[in-house]
C-alpha atoms as a PDB file:
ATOM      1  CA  UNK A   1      -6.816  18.391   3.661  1.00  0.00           C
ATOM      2  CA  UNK A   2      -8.570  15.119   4.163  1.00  0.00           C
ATOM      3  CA  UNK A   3     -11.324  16.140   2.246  1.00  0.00           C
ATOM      4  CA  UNK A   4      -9.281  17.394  -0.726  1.00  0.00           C
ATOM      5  CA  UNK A   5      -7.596  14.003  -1.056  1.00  0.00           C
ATOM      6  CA  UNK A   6     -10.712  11.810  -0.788  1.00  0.00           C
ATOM      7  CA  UNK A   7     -12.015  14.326  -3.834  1.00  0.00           C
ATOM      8  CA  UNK A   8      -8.370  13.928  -5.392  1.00  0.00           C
ATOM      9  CA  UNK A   9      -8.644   9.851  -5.498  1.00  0.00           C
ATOM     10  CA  UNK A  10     -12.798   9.450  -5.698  1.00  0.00           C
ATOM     11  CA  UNK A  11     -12.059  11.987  -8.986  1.00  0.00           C
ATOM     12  CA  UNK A  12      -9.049   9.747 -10.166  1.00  0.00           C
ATOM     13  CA  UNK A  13     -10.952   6.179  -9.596  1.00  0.00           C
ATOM     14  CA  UNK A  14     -14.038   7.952 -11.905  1.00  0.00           C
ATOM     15  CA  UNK A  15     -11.951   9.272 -14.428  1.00  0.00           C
ATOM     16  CA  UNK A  16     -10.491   5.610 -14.946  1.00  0.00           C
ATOM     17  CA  UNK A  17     -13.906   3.804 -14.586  1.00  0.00           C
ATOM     18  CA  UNK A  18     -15.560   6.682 -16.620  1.00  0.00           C
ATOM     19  CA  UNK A  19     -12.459   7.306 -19.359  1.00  0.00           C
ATOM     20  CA  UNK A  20     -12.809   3.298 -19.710  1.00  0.00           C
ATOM     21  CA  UNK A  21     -16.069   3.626 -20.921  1.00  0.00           C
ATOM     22  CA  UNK A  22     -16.215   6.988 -23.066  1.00  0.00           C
ATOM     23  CA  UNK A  23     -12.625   7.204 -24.815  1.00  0.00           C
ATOM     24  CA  UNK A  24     -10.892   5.048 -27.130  1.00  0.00           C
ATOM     25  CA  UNK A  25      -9.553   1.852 -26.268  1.00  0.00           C
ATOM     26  CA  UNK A  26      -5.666   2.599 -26.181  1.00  0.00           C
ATOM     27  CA  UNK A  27      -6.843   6.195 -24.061  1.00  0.00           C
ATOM     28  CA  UNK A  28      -8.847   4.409 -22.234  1.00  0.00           C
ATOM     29  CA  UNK A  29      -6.114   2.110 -20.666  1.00  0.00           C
ATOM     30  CA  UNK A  30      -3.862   4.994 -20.000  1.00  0.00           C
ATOM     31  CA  UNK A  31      -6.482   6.522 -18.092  1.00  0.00           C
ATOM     32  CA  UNK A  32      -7.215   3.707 -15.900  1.00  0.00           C
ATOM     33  CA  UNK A  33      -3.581   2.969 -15.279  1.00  0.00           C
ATOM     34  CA  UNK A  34      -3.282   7.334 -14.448  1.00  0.00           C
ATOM     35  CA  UNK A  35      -6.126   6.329 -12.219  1.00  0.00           C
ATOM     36  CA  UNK A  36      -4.850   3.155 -10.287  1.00  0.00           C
ATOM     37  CA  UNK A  37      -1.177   4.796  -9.908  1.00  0.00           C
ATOM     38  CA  UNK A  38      -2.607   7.595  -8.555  1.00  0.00           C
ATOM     39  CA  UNK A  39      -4.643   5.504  -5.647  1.00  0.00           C
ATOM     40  CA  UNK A  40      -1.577   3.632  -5.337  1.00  0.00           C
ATOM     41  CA  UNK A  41       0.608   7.140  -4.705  1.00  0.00           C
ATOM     42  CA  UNK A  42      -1.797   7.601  -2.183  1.00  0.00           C
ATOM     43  CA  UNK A  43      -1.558   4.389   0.167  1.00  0.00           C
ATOM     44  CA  UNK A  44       2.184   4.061  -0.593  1.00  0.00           C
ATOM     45  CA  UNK A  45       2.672   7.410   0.849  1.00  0.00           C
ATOM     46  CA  UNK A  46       0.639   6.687   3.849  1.00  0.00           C
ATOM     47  CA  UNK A  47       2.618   3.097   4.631  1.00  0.00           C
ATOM     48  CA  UNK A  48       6.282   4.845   4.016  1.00  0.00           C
ATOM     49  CA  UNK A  49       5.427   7.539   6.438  1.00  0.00           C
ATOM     50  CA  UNK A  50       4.908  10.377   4.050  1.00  0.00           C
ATOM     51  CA  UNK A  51       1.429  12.734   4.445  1.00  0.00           C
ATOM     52  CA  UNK A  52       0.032  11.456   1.752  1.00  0.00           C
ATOM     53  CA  UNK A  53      -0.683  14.394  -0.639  1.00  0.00           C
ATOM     54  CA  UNK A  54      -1.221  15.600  -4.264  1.00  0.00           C
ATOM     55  CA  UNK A  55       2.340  14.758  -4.808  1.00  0.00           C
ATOM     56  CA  UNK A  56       2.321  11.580  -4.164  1.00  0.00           C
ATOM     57  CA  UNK A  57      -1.126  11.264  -6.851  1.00  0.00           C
ATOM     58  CA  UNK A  58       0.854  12.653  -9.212  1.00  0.00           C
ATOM     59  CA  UNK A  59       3.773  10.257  -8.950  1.00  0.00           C
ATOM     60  CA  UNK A  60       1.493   7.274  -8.601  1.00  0.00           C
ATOM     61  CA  UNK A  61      -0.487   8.774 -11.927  1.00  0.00           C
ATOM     62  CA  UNK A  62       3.002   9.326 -13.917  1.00  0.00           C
ATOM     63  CA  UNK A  63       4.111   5.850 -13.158  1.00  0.00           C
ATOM     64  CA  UNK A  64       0.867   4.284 -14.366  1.00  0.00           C
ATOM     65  CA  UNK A  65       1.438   6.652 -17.268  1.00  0.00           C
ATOM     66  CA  UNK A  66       4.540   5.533 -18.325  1.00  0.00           C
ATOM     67  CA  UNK A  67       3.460   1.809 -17.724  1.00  0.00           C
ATOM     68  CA  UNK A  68       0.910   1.921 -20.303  1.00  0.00           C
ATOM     69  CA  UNK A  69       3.563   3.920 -22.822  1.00  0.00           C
ATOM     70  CA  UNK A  70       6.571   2.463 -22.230  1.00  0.00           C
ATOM     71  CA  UNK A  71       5.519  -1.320 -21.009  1.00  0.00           C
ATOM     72  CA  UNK A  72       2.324  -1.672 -23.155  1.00  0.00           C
ATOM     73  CA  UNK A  73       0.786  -4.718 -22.410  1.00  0.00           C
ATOM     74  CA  UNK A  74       3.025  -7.665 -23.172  1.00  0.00           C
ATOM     75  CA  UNK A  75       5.925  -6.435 -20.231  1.00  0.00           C
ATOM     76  CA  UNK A  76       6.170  -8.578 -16.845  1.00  0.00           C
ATOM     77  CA  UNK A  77       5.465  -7.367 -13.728  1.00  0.00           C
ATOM     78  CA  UNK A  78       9.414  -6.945 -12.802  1.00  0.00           C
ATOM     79  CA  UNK A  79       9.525  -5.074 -16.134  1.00  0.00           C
ATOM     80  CA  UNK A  80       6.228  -2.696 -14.924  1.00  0.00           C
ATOM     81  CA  UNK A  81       7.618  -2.087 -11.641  1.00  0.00           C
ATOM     82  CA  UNK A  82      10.978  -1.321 -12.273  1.00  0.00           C
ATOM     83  CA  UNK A  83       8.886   1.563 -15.046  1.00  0.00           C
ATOM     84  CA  UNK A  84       6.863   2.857 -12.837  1.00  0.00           C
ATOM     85  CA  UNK A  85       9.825   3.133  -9.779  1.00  0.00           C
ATOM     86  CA  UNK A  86      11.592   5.225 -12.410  1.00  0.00           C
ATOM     87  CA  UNK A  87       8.984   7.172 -13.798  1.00  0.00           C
ATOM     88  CA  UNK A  88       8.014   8.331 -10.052  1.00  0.00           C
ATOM     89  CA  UNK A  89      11.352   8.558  -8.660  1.00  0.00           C
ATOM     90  CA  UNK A  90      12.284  11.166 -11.789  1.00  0.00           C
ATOM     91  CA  UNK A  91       9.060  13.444 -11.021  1.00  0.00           C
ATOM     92  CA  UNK A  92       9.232  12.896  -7.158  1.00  0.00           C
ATOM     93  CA  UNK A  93      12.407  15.618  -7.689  1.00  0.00           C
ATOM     94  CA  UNK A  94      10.209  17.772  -9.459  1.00  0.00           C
ATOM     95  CA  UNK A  95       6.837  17.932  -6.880  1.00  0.00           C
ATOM     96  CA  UNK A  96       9.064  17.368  -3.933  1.00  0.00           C
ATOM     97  CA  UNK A  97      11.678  17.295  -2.027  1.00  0.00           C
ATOM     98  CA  UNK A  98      11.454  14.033  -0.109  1.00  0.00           C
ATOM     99  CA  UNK A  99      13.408  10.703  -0.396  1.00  0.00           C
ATOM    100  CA  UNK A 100      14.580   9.615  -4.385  1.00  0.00           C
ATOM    101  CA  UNK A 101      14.143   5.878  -2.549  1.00  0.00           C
ATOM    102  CA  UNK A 102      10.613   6.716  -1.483  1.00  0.00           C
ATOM    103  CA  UNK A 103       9.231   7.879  -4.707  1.00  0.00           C
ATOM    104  CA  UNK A 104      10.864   4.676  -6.431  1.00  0.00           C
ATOM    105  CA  UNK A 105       9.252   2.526  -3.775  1.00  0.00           C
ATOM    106  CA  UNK A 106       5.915   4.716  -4.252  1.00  0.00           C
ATOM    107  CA  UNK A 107       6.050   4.283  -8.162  1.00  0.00           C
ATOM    108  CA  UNK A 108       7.112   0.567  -8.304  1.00  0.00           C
ATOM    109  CA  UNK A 109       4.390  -0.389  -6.213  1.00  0.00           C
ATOM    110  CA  UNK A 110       2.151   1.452  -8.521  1.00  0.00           C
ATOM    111  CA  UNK A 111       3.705  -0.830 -11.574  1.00  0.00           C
ATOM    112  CA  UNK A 112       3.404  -3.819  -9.890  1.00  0.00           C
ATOM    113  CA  UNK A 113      -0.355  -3.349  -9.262  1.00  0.00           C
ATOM    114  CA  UNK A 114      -1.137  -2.068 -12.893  1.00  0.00           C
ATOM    115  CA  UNK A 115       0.540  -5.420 -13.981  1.00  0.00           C
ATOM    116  CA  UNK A 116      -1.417  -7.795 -11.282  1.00  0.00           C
ATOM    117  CA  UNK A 117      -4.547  -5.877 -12.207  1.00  0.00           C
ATOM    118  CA  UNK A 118      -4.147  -5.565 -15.916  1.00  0.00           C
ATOM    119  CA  UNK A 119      -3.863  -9.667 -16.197  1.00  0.00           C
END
């Protein structure tokens, strides 16, 4: 299991660094905020007691999704976080089952380091 996550975020972190380089500008930012929400879905659900798993990349990579299409780049980091909580917290009830509180606190975190990284 360890091994699939380490594949899950090395794969994440290259499609951002990689998607950066080959795709468009506008893709290219939505990639590499898909990318840093999804490493952040990863610690977040290690430090709120959660096994971190796929679900909790793909709630990190929705919120940094729906950062880069809903904030774009002129929104504040309360704006970003507050995003990204909701944006996780709606497709934590999809991919799981756990806490609505932990996938909010899972997803802002991921919008508040999209915003300190993307300035």
């Amino acid at each position: 299991m360890k091994k699939a996550l380490t594949a899950l975020f090395i794969t994440g972190l290259a499609t951002g660094t990689f998607g950066s380089v080959l795709a468009a500008p506008s893709s290219a930012q939505l990639l590499e905020n898909i990318g840093i929400g999804a490493g952040a879905g990863i610690i977040t659900g290690t430090v709120v007691g959660d096994d971190a798993g796929l679900d909790d990349v793909i709630n990190g990579g929705a919120a940094g999704a729906a950062v880069e299409i809903v904030g774009g780049d002129d929104s504040s980091l309360a704006e970003d976080a507050a995003i990204g909580a909701a944006a996780s917290a709606a497709v934590g009830t999809i991919t799981n089952d756990d806490s609505l509180i932990e996938n909010a606190i899972q997803g802002g975190a991921a919008g508040a380091l999209i915003n300190i990284l993307g300035n």
